[in-house]
C-alpha atoms as a PDB file:
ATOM      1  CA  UNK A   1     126.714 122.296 -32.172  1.00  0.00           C
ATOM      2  CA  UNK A   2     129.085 124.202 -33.928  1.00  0.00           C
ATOM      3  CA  UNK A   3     129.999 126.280 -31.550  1.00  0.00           C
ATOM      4  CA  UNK A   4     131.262 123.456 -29.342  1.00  0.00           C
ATOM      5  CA  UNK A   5     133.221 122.486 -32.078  1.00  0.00           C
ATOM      6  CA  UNK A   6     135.259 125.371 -32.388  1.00  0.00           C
ATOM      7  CA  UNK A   7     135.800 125.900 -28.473  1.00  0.00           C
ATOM      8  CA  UNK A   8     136.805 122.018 -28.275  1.00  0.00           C
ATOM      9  CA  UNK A   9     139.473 122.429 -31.133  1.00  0.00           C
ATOM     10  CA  UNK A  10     141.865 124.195 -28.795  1.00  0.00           C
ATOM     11  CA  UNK A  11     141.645 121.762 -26.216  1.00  0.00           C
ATOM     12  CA  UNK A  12     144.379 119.097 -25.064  1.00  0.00           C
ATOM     13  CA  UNK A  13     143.705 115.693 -26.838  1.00  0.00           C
ATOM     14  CA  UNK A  14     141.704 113.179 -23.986  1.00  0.00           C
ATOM     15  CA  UNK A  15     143.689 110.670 -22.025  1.00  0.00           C
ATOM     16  CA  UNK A  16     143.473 107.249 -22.565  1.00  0.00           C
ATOM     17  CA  UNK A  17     141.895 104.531 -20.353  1.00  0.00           C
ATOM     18  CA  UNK A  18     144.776 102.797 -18.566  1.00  0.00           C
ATOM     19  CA  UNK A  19     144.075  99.870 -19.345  1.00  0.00           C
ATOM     20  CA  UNK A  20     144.398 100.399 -23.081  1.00  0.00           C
ATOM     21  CA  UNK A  21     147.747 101.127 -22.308  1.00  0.00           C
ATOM     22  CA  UNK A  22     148.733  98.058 -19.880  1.00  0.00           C
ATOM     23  CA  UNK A  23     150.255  95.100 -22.071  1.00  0.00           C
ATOM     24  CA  UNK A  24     148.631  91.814 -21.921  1.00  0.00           C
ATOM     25  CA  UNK A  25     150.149  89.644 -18.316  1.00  0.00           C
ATOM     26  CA  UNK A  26     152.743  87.237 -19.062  1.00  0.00           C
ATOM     27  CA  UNK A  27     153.542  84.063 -17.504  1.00  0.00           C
ATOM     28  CA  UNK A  28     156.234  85.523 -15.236  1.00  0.00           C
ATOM     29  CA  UNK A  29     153.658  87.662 -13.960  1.00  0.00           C
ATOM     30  CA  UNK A  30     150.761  85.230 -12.942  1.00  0.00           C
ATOM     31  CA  UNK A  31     153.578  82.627 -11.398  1.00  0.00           C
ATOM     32  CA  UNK A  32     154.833  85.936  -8.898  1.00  0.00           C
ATOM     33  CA  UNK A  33     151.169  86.425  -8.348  1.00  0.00           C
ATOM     34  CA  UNK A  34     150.561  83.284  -7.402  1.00  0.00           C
ATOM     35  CA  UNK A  35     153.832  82.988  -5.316  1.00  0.00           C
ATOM     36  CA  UNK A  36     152.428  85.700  -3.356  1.00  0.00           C
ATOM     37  CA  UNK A  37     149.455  84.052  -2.715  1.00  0.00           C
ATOM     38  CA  UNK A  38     151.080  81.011  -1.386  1.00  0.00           C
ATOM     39  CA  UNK A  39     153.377  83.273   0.896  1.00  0.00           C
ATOM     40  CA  UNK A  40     150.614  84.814   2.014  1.00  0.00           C
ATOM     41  CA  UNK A  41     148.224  81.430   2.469  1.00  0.00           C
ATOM     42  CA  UNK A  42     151.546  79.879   4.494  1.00  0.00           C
ATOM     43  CA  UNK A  43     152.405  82.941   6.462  1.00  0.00           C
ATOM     44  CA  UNK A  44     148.362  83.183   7.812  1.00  0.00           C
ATOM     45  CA  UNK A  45     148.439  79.217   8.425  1.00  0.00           C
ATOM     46  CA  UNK A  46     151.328  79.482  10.395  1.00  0.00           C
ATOM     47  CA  UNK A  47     150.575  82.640  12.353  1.00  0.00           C
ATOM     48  CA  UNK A  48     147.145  81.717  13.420  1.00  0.00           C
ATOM     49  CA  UNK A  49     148.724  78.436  15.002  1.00  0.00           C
ATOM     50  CA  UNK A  50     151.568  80.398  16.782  1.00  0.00           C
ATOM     51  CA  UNK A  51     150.422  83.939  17.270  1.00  0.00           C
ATOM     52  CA  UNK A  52     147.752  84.705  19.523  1.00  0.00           C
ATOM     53  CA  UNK A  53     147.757  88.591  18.747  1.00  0.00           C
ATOM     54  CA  UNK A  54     147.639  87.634  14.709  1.00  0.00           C
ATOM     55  CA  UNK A  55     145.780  90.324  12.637  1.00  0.00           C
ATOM     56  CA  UNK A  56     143.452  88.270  10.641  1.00  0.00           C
ATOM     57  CA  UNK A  57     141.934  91.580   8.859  1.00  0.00           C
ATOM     58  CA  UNK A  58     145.070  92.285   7.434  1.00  0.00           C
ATOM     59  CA  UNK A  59     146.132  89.040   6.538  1.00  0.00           C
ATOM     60  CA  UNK A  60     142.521  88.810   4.450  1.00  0.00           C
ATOM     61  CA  UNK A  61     143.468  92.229   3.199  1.00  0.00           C
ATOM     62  CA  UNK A  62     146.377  90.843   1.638  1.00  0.00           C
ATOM     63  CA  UNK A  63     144.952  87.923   0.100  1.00  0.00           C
ATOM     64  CA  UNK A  64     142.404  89.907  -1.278  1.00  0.00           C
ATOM     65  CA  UNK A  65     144.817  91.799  -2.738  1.00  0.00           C
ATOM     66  CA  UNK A  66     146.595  89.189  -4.507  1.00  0.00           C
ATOM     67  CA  UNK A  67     143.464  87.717  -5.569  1.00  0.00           C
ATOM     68  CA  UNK A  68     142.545  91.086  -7.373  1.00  0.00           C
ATOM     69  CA  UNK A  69     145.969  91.116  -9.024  1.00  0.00           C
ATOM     70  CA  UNK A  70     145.494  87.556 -10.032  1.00  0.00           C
ATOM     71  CA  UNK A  71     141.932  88.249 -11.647  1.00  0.00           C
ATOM     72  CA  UNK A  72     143.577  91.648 -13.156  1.00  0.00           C
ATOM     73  CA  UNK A  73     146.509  89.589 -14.373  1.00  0.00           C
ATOM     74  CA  UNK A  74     144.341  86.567 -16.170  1.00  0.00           C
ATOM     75  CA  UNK A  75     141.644  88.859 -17.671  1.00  0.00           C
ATOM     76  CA  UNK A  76     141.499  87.578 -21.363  1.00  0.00           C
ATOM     77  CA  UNK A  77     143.504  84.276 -21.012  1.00  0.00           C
ATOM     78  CA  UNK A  78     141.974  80.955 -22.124  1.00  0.00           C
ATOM     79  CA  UNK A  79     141.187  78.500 -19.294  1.00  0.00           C
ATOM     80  CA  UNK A  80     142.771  76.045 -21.045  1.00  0.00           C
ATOM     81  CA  UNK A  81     146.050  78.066 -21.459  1.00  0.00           C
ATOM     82  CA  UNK A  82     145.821  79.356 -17.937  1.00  0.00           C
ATOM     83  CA  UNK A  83     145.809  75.509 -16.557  1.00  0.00           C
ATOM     84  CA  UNK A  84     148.377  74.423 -19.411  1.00  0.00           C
ATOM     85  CA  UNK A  85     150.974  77.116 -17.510  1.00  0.00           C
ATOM     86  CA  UNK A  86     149.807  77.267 -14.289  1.00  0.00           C
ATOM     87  CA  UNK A  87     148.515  74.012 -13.292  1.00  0.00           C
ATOM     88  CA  UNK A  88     151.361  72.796 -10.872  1.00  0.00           C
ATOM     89  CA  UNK A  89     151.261  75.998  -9.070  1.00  0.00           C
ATOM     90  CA  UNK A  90     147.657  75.512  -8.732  1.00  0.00           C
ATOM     91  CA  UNK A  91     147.315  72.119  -7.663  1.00  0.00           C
ATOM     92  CA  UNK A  92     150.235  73.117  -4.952  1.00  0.00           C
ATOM     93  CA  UNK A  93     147.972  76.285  -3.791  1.00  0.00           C
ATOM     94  CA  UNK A  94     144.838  74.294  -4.028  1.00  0.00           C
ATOM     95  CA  UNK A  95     146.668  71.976  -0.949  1.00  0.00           C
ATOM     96  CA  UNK A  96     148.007  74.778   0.877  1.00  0.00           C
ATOM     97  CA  UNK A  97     144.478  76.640   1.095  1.00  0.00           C
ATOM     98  CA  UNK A  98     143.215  73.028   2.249  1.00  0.00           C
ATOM     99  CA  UNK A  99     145.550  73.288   5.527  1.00  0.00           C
ATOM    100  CA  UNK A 100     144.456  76.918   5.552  1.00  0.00           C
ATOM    101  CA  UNK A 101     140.894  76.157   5.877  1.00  0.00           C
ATOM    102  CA  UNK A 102     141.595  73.201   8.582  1.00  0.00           C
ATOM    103  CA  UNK A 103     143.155  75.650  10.698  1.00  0.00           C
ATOM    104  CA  UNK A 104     140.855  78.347  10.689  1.00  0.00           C
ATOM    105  CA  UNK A 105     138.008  75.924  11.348  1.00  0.00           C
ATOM    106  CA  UNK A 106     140.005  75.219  14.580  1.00  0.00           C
ATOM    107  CA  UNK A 107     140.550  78.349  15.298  1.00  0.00           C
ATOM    108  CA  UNK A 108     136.965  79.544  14.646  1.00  0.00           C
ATOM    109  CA  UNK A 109     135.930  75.837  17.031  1.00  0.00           C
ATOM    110  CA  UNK A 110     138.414  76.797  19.565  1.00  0.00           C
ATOM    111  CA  UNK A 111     136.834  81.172  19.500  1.00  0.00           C
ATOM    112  CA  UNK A 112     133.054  79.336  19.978  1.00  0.00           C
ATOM    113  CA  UNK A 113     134.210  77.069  22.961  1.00  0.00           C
ATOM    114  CA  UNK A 114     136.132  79.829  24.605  1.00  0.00           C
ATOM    115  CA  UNK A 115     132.861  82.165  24.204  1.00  0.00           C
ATOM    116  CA  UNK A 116     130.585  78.838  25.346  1.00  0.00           C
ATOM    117  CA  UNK A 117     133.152  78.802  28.510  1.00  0.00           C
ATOM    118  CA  UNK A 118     132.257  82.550  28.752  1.00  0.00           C
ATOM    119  CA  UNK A 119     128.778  82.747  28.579  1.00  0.00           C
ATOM    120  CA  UNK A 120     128.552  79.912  31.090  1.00  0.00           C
ATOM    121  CA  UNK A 121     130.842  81.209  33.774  1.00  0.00           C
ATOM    122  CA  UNK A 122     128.992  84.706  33.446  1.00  0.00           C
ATOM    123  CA  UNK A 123     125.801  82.609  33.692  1.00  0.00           C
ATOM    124  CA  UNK A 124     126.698  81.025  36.901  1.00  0.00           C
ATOM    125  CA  UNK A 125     128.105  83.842  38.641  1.00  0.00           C
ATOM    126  CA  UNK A 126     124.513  85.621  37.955  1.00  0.00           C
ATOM    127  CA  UNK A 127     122.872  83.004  39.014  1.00  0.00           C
ATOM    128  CA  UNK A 128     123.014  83.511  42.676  1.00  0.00           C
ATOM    129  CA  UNK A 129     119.861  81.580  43.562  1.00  0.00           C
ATOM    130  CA  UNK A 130     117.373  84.581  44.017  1.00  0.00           C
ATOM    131  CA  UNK A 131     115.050  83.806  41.158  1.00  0.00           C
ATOM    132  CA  UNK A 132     115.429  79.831  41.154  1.00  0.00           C
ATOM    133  CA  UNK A 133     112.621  77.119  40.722  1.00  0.00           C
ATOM    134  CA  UNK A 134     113.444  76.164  43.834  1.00  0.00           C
ATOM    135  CA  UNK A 135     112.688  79.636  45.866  1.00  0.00           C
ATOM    136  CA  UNK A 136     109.378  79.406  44.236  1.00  0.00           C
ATOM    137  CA  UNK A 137     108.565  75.935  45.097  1.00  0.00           C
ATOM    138  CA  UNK A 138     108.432  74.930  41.713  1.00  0.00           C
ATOM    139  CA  UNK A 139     111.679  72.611  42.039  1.00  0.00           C
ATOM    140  CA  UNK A 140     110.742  68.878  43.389  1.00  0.00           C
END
């Protein structure tokens, strides 16, 4: 054991973790955050209702994102503080994501009856008569 210790002597002193050196998130910080998320909440509810080519991966990708930064950003704050400063802005999200989720369930309702419309029209087109009840006399 010795002998590691005088090999290791000479070496450069280890790095610290990062996040020793990242100071704790203020205020400021969390309200951007959450701006962001709201941008981002608004931008998606918007787009899916007007853009037909919207990219839904990304727009997850963002919020995602933001909701990692958020998590990063509150890691070690009281619940009680982070309400105290942040309730407002959470209480406005909290609607937003409300009108978010109403208009992806339409848009998910309004995907399943397009693919219902699908799968019926392809169903009917195969359906040419060849293998009916009826060609087998089983139709009354």
């Amino acid at each position: 054991m010795s002998e590691y210790h005088a090999y290791s002597q000479n070496l450069a002193p280890r790095p610290q973790p990062a996040h020793a050196s990242v100071p704790p998130a203020r205020p400021a910080n969390i309200a951007a955050i959450l701006g962001r998320i709201e941008e981002a909440v608004d931008e998606e509810t918007d787009q899916i209702r007007t853009d037909m080519k919207f990219d839904l991966k990304a727009s997850t990708a963002r919020k995602s994102r933001c909701l990692y930064e958020l998590s990063r950003a509150i890691k070690g704050l009281g619940e009680a503080e982070f309400l105290a400063a942040h309730g407002e802005e959470l209480k406005r999200l909290r609607g937003k994501l409300a009108r978010n989720e109403a208009t992806l369930k339409a848009h998910l309702s309004a995907v399943g009856e397009v693919a219902s419309l699908l799968q019926n029209t392809i169903q009917q087109a195969e359906a040419d008569g060849t293998y009916s009840a009826g060609a087998f006399g089983w139709a009354r």
